[in-house]
C-alpha atoms as a PDB file:
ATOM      1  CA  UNK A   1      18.491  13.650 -16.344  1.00  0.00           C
ATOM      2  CA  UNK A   2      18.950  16.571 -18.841  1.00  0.00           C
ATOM      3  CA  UNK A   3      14.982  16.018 -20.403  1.00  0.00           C
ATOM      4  CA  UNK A   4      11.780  13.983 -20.312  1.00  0.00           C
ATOM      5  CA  UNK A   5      11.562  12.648 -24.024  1.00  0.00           C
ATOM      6  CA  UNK A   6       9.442   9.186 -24.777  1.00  0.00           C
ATOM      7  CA  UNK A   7      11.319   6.078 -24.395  1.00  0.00           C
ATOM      8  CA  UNK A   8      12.348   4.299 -26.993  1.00  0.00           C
ATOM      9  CA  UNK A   9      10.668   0.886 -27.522  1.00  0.00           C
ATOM     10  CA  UNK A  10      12.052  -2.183 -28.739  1.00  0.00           C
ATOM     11  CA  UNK A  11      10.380  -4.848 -31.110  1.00  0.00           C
ATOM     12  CA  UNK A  12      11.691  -8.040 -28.858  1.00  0.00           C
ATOM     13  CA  UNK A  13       9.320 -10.954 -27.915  1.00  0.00           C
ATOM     14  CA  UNK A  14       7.435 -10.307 -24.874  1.00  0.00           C
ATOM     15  CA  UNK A  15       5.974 -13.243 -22.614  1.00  0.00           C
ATOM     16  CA  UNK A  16       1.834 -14.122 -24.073  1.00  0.00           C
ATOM     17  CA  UNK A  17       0.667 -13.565 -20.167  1.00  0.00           C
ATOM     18  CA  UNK A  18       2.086 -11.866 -17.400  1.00  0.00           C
ATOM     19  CA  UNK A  19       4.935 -14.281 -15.935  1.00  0.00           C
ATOM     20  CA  UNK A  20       4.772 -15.382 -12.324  1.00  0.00           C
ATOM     21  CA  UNK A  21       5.075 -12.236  -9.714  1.00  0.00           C
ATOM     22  CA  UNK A  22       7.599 -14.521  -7.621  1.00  0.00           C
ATOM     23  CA  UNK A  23      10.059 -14.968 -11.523  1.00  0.00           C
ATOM     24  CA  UNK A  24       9.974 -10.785 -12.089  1.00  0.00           C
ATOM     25  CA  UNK A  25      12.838  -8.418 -11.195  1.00  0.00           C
ATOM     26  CA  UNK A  26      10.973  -6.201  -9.107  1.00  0.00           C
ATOM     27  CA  UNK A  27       9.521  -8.964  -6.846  1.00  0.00           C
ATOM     28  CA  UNK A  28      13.649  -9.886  -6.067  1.00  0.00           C
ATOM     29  CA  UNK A  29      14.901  -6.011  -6.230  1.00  0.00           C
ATOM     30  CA  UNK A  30      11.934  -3.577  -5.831  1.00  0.00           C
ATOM     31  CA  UNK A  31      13.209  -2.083  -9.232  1.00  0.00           C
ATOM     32  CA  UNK A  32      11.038   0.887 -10.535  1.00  0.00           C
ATOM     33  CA  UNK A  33      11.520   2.073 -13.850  1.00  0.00           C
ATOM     34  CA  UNK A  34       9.662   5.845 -14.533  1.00  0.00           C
ATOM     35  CA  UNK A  35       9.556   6.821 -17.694  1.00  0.00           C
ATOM     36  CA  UNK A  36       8.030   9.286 -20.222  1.00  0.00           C
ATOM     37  CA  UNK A  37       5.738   8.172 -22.758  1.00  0.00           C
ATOM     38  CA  UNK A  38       3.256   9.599 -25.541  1.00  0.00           C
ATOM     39  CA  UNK A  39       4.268  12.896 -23.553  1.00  0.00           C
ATOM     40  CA  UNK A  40       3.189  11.595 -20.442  1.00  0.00           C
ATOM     41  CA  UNK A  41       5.397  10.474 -17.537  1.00  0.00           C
ATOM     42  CA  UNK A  42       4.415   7.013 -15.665  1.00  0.00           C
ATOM     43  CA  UNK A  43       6.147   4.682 -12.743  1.00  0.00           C
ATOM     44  CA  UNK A  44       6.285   0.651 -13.480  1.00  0.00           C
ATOM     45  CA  UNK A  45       7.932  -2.308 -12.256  1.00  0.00           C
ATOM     46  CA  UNK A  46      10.512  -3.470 -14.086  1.00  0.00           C
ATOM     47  CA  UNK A  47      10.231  -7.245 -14.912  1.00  0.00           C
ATOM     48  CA  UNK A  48      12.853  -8.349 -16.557  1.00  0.00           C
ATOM     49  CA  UNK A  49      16.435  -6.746 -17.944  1.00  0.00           C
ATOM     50  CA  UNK A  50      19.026  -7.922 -20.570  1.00  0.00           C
ATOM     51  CA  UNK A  51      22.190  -6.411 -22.413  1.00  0.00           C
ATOM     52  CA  UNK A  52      22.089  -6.329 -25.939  1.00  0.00           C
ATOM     53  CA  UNK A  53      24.597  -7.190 -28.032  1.00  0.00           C
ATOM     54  CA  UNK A  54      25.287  -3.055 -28.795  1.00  0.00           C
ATOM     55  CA  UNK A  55      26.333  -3.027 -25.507  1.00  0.00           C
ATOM     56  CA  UNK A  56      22.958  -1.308 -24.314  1.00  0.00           C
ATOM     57  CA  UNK A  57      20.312  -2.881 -21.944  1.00  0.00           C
ATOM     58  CA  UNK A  58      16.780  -3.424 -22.796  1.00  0.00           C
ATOM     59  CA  UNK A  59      14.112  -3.495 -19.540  1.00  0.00           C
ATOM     60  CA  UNK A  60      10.795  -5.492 -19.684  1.00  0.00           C
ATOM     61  CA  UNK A  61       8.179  -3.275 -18.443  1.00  0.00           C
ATOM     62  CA  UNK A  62       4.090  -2.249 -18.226  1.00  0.00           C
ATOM     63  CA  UNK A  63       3.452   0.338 -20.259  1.00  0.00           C
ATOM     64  CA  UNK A  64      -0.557   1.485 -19.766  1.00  0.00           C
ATOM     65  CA  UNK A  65      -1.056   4.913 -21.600  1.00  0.00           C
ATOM     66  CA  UNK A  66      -2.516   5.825 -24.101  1.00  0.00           C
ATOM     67  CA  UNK A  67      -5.611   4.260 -22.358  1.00  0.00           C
ATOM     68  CA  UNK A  68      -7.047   1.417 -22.949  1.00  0.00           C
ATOM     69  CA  UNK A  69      -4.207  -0.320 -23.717  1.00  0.00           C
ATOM     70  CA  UNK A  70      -1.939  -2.003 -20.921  1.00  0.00           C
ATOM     71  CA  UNK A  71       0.600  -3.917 -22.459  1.00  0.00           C
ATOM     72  CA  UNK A  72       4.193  -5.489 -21.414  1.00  0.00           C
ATOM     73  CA  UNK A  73       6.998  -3.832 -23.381  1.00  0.00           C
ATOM     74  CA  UNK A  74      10.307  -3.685 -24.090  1.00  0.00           C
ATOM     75  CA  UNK A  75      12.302  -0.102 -23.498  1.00  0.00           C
ATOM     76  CA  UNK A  76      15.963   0.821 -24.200  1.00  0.00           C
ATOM     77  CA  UNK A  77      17.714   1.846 -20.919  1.00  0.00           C
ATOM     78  CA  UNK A  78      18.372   5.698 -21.326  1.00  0.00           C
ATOM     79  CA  UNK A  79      19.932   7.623 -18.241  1.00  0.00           C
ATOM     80  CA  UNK A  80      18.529  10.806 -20.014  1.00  0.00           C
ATOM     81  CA  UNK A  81      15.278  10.042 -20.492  1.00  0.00           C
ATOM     82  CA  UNK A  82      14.254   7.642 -17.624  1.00  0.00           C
ATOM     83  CA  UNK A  83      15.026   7.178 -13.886  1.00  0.00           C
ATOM     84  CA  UNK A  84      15.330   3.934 -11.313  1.00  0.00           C
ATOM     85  CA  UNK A  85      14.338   3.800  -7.861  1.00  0.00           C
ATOM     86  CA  UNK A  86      15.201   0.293  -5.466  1.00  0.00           C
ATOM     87  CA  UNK A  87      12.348   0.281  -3.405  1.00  0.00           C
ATOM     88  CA  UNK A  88      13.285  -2.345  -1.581  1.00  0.00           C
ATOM     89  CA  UNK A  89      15.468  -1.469   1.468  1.00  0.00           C
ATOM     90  CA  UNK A  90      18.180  -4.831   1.368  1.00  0.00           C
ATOM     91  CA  UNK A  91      19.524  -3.962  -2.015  1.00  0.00           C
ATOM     92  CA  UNK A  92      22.434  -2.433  -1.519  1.00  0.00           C
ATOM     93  CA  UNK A  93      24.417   0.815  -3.011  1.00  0.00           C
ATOM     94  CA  UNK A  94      27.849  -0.036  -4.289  1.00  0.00           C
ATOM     95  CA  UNK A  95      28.700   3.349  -2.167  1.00  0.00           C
ATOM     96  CA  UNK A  96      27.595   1.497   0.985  1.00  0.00           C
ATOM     97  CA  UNK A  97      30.266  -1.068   0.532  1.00  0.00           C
ATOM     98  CA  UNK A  98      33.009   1.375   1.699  1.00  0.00           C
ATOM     99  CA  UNK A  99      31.170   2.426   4.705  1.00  0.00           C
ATOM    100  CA  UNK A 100      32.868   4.758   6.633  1.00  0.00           C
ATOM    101  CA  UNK A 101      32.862   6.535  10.035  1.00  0.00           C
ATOM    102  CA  UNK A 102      30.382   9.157  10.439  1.00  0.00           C
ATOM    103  CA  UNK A 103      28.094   7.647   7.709  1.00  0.00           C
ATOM    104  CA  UNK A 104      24.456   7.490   8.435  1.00  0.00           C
ATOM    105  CA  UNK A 105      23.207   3.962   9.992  1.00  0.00           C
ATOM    106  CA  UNK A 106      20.793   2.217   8.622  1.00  0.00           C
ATOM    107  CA  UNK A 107      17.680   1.682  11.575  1.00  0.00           C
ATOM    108  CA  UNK A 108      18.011  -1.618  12.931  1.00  0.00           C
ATOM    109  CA  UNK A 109      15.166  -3.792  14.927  1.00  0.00           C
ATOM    110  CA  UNK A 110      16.045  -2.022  17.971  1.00  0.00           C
ATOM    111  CA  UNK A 111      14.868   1.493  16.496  1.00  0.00           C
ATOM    112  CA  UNK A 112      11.017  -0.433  15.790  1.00  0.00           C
ATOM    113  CA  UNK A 113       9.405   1.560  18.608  1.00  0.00           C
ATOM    114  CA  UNK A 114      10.091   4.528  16.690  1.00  0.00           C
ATOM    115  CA  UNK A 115       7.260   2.967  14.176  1.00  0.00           C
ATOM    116  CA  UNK A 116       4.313   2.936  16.798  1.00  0.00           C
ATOM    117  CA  UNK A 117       3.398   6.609  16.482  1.00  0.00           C
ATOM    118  CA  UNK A 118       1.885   8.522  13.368  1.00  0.00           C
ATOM    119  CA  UNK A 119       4.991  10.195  10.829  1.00  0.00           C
ATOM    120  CA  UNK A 120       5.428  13.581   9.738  1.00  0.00           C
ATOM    121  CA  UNK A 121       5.243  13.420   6.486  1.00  0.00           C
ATOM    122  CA  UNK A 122       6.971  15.613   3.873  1.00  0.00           C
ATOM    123  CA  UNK A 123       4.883  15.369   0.168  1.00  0.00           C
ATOM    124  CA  UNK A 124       6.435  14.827  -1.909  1.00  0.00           C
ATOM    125  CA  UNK A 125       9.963  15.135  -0.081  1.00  0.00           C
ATOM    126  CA  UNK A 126      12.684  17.604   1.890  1.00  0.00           C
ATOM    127  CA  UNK A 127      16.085  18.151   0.548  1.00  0.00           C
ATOM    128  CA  UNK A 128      18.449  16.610   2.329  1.00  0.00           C
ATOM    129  CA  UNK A 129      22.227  15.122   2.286  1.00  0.00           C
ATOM    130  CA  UNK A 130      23.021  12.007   3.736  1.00  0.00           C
ATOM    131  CA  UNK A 131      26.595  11.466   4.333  1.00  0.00           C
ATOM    132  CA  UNK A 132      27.604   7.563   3.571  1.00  0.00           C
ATOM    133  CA  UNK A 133      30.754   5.909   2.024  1.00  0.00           C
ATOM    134  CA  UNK A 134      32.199   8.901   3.753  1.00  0.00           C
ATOM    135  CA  UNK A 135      30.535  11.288   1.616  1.00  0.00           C
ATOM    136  CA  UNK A 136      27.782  13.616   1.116  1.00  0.00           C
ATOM    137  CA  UNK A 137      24.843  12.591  -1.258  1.00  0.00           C
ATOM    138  CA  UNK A 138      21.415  14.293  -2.479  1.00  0.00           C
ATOM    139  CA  UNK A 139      18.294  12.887  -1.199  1.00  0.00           C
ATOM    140  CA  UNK A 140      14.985  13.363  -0.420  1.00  0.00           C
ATOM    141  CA  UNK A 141      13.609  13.008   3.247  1.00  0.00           C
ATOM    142  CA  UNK A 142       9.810  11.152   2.673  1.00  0.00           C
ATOM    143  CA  UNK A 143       8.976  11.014   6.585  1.00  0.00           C
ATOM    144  CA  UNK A 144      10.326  11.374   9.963  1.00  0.00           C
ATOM    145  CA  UNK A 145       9.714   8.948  12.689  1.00  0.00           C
ATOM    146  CA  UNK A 146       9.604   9.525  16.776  1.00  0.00           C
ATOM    147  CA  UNK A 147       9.970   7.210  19.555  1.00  0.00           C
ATOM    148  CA  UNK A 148      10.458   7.085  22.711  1.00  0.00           C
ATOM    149  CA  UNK A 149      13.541   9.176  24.657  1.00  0.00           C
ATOM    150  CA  UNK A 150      14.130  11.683  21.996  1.00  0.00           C
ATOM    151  CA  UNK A 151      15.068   8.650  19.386  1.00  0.00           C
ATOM    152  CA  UNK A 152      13.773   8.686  15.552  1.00  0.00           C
ATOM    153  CA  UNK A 153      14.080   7.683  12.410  1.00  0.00           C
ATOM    154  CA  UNK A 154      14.107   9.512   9.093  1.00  0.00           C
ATOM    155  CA  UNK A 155      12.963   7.356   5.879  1.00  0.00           C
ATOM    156  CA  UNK A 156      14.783   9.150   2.942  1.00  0.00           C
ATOM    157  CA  UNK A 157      15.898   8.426  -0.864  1.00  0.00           C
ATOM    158  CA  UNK A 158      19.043   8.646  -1.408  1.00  0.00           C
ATOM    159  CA  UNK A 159      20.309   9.043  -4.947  1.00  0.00           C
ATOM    160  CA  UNK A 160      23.860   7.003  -5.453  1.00  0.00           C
ATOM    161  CA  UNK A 161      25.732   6.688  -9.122  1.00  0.00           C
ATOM    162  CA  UNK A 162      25.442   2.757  -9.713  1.00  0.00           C
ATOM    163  CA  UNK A 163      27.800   1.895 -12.082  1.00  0.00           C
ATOM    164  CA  UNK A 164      26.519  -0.988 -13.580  1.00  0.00           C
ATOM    165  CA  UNK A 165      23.996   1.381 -14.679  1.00  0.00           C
ATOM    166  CA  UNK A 166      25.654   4.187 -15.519  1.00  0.00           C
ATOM    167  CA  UNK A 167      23.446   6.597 -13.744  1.00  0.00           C
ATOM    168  CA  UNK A 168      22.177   8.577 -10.182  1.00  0.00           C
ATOM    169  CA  UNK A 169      19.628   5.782  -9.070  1.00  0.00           C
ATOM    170  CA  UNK A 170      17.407   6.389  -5.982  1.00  0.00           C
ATOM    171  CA  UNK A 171      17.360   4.146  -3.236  1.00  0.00           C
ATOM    172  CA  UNK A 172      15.043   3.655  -0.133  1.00  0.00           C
ATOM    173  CA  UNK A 173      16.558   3.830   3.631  1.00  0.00           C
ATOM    174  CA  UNK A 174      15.536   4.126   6.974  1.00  0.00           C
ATOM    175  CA  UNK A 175      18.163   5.723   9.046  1.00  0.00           C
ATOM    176  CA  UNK A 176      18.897   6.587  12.728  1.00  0.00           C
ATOM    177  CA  UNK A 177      18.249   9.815  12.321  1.00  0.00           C
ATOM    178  CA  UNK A 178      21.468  12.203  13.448  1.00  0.00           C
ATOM    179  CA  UNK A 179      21.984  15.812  12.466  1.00  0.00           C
ATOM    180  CA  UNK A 180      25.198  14.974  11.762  1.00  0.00           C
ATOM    181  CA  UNK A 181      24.709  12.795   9.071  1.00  0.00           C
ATOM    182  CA  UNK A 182      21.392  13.961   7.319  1.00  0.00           C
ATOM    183  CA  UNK A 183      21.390  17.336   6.838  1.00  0.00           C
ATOM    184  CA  UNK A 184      19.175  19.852   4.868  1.00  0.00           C
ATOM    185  CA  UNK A 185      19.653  21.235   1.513  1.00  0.00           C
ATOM    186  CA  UNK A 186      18.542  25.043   1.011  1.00  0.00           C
ATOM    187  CA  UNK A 187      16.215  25.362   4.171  1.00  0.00           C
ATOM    188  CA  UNK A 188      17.121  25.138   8.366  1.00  0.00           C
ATOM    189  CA  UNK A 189      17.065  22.111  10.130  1.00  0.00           C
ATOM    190  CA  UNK A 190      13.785  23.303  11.876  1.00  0.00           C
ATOM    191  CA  UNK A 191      11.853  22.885   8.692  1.00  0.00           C
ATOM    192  CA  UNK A 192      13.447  19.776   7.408  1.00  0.00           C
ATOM    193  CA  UNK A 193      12.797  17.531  10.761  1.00  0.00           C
END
């Protein structure tokens, strides 16, 4: 993202009321549009998205400032002036297709013990790199959790190019945590984990 500019809106037809939470995008994909506008920055779901005939993509959204006024709108997709984040953790990267040996693995129900105890927390993140698809790829490590026998798991966001959008898009993981496939960026492994 080379600079926060406002996004550009579009005059499409919006839905009268709020549809259904079950019918939006974000209640299938966790899909978190944040954007800049009237200078200020904000997060919101994304409800809807559609290609226009140009060839660009439109995303229905919330836009709430300036205050009072929350309103559903319709924003051009913009790599440059906006960013996506999956929240949810089953949508997957196209990078994690081509999973390789050595890649970080994904915590399964056999690392839930690792849950029980209170995180440490880094606000708002650590730089890390988390090796998957057999390579190395920025991130930011959100918490660390221990269990039992030495075992934990690290909950970072990984940022992967998606190609359908064109763009570094963050994505939400809980890994087995492993030195040798999360490591820090600019600082020791003592201060990361």
């Amino acid at each position: 993202m080379r600079e926060w500019r406002d996004a550009e809106e579009v005059a499409l037809p919006v839905p009268d009321q709020m549809p259904d939470w079950r019918d939006i995008e974000f209640a299938r994909s966790g899909l978190t549009l944040t954007l800049q506008r009237a200078g200020r920055r904000q997060k919101t779901q994304v409800l809807e998205y559609c290609a226009r005939p140009d060839g660009s993509r439109v995303l229905l959204v919330i836009v709430d400032w300036p205050r009072p006024t929350i309103r559903m709108a319709w924003v051009v997709w913009d790599p440059d002036r906006m960013s996506l984040h999956y929240t949810e953790r089953h949508v997957p990267a196209t990078v994690e297709a081509t999973a390789q040996d050595g890649d970080a693995v994904i915590a399964g129900d056999d690392m839930l013990d690792c849950f029980h105890g209170r995180p440490v927390s880094y606000w708002p993140h650590r730089a890390v790199e988390v090796r998957v698809g057999g390579c190395w790829h920025e991130g930011g490590l959100r918490a660390h959790f221990n269990g039992p026998g030495g075992r934990s798991v690290a909950w970072v966001q990984p940022r992967f190019y998606e190609p359908e959008w064109r763009a570094m898009v963050a994505f939400s993981r809980h890994y087995v945590w492993d030195p040798a496939t999360i490591r820090p960026r600019g600082g020791d492994l003592a201060e990361q984990a």
